[in-house]
Protein backbone atom coordinates (compact mmCIF):
# COMPACT_ATOMS: atom_id res chain seq x y z
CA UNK A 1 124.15 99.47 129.69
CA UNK A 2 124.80 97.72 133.31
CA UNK A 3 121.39 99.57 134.94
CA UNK A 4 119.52 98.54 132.19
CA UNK A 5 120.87 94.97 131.72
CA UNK A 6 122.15 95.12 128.07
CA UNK A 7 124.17 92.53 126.78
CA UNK A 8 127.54 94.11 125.94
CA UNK A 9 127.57 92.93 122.42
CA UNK A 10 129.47 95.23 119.40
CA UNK A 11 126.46 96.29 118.09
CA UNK A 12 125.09 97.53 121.94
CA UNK A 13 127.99 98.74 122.35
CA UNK A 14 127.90 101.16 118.91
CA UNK A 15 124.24 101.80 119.71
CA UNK A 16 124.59 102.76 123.16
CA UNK A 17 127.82 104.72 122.51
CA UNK A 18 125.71 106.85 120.25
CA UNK A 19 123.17 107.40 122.64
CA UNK A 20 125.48 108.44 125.37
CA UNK A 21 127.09 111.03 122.46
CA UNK A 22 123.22 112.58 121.94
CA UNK A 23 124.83 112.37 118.21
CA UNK A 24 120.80 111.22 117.39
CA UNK A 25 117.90 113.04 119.37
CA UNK A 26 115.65 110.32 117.50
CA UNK A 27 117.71 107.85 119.11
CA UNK A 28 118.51 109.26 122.32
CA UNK A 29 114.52 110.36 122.65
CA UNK A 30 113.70 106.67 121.76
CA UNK A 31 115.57 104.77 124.57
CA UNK A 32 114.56 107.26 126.96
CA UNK A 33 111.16 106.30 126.49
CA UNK A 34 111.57 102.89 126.59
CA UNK A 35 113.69 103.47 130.16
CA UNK A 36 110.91 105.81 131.17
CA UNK A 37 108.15 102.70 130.80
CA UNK A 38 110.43 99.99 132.48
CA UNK A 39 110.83 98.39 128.97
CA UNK A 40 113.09 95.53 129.64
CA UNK A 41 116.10 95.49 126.44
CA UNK A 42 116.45 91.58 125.55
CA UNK A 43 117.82 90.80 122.28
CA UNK A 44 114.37 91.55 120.01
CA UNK A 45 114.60 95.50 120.80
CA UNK A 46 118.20 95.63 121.22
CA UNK A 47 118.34 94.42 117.35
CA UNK A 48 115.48 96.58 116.25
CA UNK A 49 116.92 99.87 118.31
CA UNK A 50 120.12 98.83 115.93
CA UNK A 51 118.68 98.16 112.50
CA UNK A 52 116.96 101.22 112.83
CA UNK A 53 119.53 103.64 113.84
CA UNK A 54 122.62 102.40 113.25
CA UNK A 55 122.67 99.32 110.48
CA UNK A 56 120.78 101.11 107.80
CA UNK A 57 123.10 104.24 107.34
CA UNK A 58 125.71 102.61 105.60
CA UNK A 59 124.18 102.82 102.05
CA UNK A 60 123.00 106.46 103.26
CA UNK A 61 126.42 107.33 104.15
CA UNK A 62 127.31 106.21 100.82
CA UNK A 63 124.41 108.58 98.88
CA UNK A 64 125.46 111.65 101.02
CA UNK A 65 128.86 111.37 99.89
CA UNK A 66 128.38 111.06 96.26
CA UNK A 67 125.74 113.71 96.46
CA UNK A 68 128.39 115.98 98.53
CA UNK A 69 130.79 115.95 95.89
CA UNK A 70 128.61 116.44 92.95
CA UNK A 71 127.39 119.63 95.49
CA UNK A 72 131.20 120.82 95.81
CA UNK A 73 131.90 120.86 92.64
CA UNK A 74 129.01 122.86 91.31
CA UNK A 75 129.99 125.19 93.87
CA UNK A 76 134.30 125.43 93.52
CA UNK A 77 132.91 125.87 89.86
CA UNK A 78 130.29 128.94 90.78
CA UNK A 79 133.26 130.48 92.86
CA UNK A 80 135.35 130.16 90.10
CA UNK A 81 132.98 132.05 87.89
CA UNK A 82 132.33 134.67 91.21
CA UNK A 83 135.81 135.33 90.53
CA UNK A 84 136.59 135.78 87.05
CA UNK A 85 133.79 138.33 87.49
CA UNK A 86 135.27 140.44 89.89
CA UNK A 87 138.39 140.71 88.18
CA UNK A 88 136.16 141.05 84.99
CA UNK A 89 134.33 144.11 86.85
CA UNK A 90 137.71 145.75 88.53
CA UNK A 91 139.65 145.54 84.62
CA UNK A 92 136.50 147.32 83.09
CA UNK A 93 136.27 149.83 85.57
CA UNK A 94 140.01 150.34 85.05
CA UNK A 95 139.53 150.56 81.79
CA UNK A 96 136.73 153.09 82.11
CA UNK A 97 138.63 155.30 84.25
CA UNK A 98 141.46 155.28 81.73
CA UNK A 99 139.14 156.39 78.82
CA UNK A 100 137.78 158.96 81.32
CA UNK A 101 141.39 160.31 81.96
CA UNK A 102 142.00 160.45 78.09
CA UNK A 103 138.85 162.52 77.70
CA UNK A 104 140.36 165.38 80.60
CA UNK A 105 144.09 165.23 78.31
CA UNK A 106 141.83 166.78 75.36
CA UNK A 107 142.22 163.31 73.95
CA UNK A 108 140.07 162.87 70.25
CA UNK A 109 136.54 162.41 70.89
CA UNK A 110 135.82 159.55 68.19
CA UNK A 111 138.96 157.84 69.65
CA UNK A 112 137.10 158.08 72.60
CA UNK A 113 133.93 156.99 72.00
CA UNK A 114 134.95 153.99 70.25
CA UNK A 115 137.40 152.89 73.38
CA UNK A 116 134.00 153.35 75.70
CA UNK A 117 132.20 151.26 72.93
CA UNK A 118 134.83 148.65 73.07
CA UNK A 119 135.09 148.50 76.71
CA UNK A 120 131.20 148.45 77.19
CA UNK A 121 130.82 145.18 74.31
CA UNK A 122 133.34 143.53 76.52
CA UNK A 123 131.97 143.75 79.63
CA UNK A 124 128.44 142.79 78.11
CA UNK A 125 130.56 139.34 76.52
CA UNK A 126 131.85 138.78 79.72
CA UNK A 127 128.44 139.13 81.72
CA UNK A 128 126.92 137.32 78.88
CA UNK A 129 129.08 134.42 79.39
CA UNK A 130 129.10 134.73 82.93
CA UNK A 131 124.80 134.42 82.82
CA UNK A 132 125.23 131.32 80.51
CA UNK A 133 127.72 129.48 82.79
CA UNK A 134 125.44 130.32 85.75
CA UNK A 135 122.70 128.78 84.12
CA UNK A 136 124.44 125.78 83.21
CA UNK A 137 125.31 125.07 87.14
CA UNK A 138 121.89 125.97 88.50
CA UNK A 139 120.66 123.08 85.50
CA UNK A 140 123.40 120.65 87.71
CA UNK A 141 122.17 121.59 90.99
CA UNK A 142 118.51 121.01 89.91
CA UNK A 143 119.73 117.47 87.89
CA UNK A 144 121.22 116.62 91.45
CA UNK A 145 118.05 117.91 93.64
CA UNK A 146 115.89 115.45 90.88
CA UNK A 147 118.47 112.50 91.35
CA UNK A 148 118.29 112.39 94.95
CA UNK A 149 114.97 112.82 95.26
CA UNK A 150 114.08 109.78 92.90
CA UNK A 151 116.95 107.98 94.56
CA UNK A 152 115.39 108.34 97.94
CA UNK A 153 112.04 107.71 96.40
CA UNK A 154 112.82 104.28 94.23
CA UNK A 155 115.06 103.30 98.08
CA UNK A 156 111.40 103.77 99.93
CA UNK A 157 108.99 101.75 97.45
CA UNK A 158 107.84 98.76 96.31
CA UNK A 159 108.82 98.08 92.55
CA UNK A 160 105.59 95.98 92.34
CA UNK A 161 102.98 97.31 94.38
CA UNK A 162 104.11 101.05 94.51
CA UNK A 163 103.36 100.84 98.16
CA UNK A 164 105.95 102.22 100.49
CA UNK A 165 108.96 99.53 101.68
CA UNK A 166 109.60 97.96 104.55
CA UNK A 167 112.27 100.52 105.56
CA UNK A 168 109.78 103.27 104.72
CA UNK A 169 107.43 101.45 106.86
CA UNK A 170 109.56 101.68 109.93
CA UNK A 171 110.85 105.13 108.93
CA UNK A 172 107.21 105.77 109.74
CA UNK A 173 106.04 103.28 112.67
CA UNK A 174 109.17 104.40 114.83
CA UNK A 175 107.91 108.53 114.52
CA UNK A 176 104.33 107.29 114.82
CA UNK A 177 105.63 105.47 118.10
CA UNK A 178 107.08 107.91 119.28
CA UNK A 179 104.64 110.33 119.34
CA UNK A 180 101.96 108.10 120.50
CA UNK A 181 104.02 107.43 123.89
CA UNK A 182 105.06 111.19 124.25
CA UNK A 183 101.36 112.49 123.41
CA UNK A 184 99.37 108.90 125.04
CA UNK A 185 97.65 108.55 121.42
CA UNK A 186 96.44 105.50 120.31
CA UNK A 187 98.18 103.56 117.75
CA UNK A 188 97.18 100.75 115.35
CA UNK A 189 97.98 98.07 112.73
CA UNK A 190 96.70 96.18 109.88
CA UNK A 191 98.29 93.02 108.26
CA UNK A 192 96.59 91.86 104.93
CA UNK A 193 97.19 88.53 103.58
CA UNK A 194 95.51 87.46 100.50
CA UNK A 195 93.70 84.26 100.68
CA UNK A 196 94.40 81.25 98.37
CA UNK A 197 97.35 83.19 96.83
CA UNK A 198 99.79 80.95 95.85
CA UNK A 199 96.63 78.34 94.32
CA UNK A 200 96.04 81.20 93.04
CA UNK A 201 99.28 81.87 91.13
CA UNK A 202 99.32 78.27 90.42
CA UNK A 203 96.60 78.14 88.35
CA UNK A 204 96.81 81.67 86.74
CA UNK A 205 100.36 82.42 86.62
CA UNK A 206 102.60 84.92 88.31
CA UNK A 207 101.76 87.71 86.24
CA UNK A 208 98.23 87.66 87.15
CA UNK A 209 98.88 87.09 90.37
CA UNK A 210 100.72 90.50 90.16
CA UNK A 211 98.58 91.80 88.47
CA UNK A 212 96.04 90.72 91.97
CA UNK A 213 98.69 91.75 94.17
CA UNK A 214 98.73 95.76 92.45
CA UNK A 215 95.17 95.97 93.02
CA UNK A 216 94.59 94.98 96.47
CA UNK A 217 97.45 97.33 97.02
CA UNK A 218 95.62 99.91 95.22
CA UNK A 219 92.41 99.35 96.73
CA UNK A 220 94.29 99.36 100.79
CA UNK A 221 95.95 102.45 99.66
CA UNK A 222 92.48 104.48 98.59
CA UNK A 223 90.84 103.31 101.70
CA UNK A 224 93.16 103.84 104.36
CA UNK A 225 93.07 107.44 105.92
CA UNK A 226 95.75 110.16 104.97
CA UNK A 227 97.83 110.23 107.44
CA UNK A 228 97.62 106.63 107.56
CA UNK A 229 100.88 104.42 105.95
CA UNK A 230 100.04 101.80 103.53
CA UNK A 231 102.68 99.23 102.66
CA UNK A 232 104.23 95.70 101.31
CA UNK A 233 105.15 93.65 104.28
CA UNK A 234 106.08 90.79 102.37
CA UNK A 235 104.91 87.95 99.72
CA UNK A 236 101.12 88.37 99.08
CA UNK A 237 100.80 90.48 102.58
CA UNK A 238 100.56 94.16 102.67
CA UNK A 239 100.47 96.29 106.18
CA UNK A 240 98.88 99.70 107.13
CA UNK A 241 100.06 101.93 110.15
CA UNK A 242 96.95 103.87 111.78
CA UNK A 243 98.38 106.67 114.07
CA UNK A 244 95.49 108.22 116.43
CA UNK A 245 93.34 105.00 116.09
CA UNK A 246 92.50 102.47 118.53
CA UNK A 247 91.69 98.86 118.39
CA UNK A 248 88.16 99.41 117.04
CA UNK A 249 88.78 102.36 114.75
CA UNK A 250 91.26 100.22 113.01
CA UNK A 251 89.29 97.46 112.93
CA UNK A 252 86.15 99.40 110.98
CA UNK A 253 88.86 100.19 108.35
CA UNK A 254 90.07 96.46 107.86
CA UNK A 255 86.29 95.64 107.73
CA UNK A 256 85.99 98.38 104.63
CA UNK A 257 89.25 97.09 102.94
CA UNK A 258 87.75 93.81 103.23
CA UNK A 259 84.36 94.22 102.49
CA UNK A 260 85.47 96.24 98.82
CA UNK A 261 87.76 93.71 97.54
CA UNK A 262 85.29 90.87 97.88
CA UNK A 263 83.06 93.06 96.13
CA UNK A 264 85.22 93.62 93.44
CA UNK A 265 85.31 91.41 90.03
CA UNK A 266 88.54 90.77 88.74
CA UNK A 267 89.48 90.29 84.88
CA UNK A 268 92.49 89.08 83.59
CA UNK A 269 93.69 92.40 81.26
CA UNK A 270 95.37 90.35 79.06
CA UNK A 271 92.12 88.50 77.75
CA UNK A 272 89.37 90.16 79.90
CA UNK A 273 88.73 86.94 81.53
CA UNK A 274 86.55 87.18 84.58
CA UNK A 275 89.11 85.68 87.23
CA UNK A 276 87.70 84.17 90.77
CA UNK A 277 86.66 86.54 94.04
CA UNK A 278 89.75 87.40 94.92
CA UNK A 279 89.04 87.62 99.19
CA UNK A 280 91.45 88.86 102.20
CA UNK A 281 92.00 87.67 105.83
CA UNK A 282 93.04 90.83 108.08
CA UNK A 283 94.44 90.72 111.71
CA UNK A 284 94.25 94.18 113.69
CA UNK A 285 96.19 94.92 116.75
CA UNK A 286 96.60 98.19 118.79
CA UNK A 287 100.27 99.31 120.47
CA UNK A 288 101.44 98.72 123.85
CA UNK A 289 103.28 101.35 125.32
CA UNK A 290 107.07 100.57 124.94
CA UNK A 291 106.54 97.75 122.41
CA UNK A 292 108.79 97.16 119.45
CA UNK A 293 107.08 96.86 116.25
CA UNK A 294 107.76 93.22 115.80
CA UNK A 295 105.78 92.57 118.98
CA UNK A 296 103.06 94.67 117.75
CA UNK A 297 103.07 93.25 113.91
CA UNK A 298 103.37 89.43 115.57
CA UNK A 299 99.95 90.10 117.30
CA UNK A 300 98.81 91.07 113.92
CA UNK A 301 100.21 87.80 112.84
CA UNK A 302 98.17 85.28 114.97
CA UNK A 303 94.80 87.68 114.33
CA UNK A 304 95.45 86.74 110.56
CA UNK A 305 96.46 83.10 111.60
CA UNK A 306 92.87 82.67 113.18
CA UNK A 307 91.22 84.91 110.79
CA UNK A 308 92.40 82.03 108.06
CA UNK A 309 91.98 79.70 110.18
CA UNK A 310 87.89 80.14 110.86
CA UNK A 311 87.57 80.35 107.20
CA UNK A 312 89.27 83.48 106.00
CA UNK A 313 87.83 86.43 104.61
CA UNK A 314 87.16 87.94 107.61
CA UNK A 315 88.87 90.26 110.25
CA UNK A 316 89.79 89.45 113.41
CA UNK A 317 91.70 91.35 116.14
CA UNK A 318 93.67 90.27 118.94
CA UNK A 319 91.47 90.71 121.69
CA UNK A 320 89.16 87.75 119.98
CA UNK A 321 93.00 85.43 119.83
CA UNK A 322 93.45 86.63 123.28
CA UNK A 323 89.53 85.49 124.69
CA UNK A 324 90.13 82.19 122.56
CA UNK A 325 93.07 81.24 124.57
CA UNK A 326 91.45 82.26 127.74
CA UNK A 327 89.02 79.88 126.37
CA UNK A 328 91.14 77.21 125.79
């Protein structure tokens, strides 16, 4: 933390500790990238490097353990049942070998035959029962697998939109940024606000401004690539995260995500009401080796500012903000 100049706050401290443990190779891998390309830690990456390793995995911590129990349960409860059937198995097979002994002691043959008959019902109860119970804990295990999977789901989206969170969002940018340093693959974003929103909502309500807000969602969602992350940012803004593609790449696919919701006619569903063009402002920027995210998504941010500010409904990317205050 001295050699690299980071403030020896609680939270560096826990962060750094960790690193120094290798107890996360996302972590660990992360940091030595960043020392790798001379990336300076101030207070901006120190607090990202935390909220995305460390502050976030106290709710997880919380899921895992509930989960874990429900899991060691189900299994005591299948040992359990492993049990019972041995002993099950070794007390027929004793009792087997006793009506075996009775048959060599010229013991009555009817007799006999009805003891195997007994013995052979019981042990087809007791396998019978055993099945059933089986099937009732593999039901559990497969209620839990659903639970947690629709738990981890519901803690990634967006309620409204359906669009991935923001924690999904940099689940994803931090692998994609990794990656693009370790492999030198470009790396790009897109920041979508939608113009006039809140007159918008003002004169239609929030409902159909919702109702707006779902299908510009909808519409960035079909017409980014697949291995491309749509999400909700924020408010009326949505974000996409283009791994492998640079500066102008990402700007043709802003262009098309522009170009098709102008295009498109909204109605109110309600009454069918033809509502007014509904029009985005996009601002594109590419990654800088080492960057956090913030720095990336704030270049974004002034390439919408000036795309509103020239009269929205356009893209712009940050090498037009950057000539403009060459300009200037």
């Amino acid at each position: 933390m001295a050699k690299q100049r980071v403030p020896p706050t609680p939270n560096n401290f826990h962060l750094w500790f960790k690193y120094s443990l290798g107890a996360s190779s996302d972590l660990k891998r992360t940091i030595d990238i960043l020392i790798s390309n001379k990336r300076k830690f101030d207070a901006a990456t120190n607090q990202d490097l935390f909220a995305t390793y460390i502050g976030s995995q106290g709710t997880e911590a919380v899921v895992v353990h509930e989960v874990s129990q429900q899991l060691h349960g189900v299994v005591d409860s299948a040992k359990q049942f492993l049990t019972t059937a041995i002993d099950d198995n070794r007390t027929q097979m004793q009792a087997i070998g006793d009506v075996a002994g009775q048959a060599k002691t010229g013991f009555d043959s009817k007799v006999l035959i009805e003891n195997l008959v007994s013995e052979l019902a019981r042990a087809t109860a007791r396998a019978v029962n055993l099945e059933a119970n089986f099937k009732e804990k593999s039901r559990e295990l497969d209620a839990i697998r659903e639970s947690l999977s629709k738990s981890e789901e519901r803690a990634r989206t967006d309620t409204l939109t359906g669009l991935p969170n923001r924690r999904a969002l940099e689940e994803f940018f931090r692998v994609a940024q990794i990656t693009a340093m370790e492999k030198d693959e470009p790396l790009s974003v897109l920041l979508i606000d939608i113009d006039h929103f809140k007159k918008f909502n003002d004169n239609f309500g929030h409902g159909v401004g919702d109702q707006v807000l779902r299908l510009v969602a909808k519409s960035l969602r079909d017409l980014v690539r697949g291995d491309d992350l749509p999400a909700r940012y924020g408010g009326e803004e949505l974000i996409a995260v283009l791994p492998c593609a640079d500066l102008a790449t990402c700007q043709g696919i802003a262009e098309r995500i522009r170009r098709t919701i102008a295009e498109c006619q909204f109605t109110r569903r309600s009454t069918g009401e033809v509502l007014p063009q509904i029009t985005v402002s996009i601002g594109v920027g590419q990654f800088r080796l080492g960057e956090a995210m913030a720095d990336l998504i704030d270049r974004c941010d002034r390439a919408l500012y000036m795309a509103k500010k020239i009269g929205r409904n356009r893209v712009v990317t940050e090498v037009e903000v950057e000539r403009k205050q060459l300009a200037s």
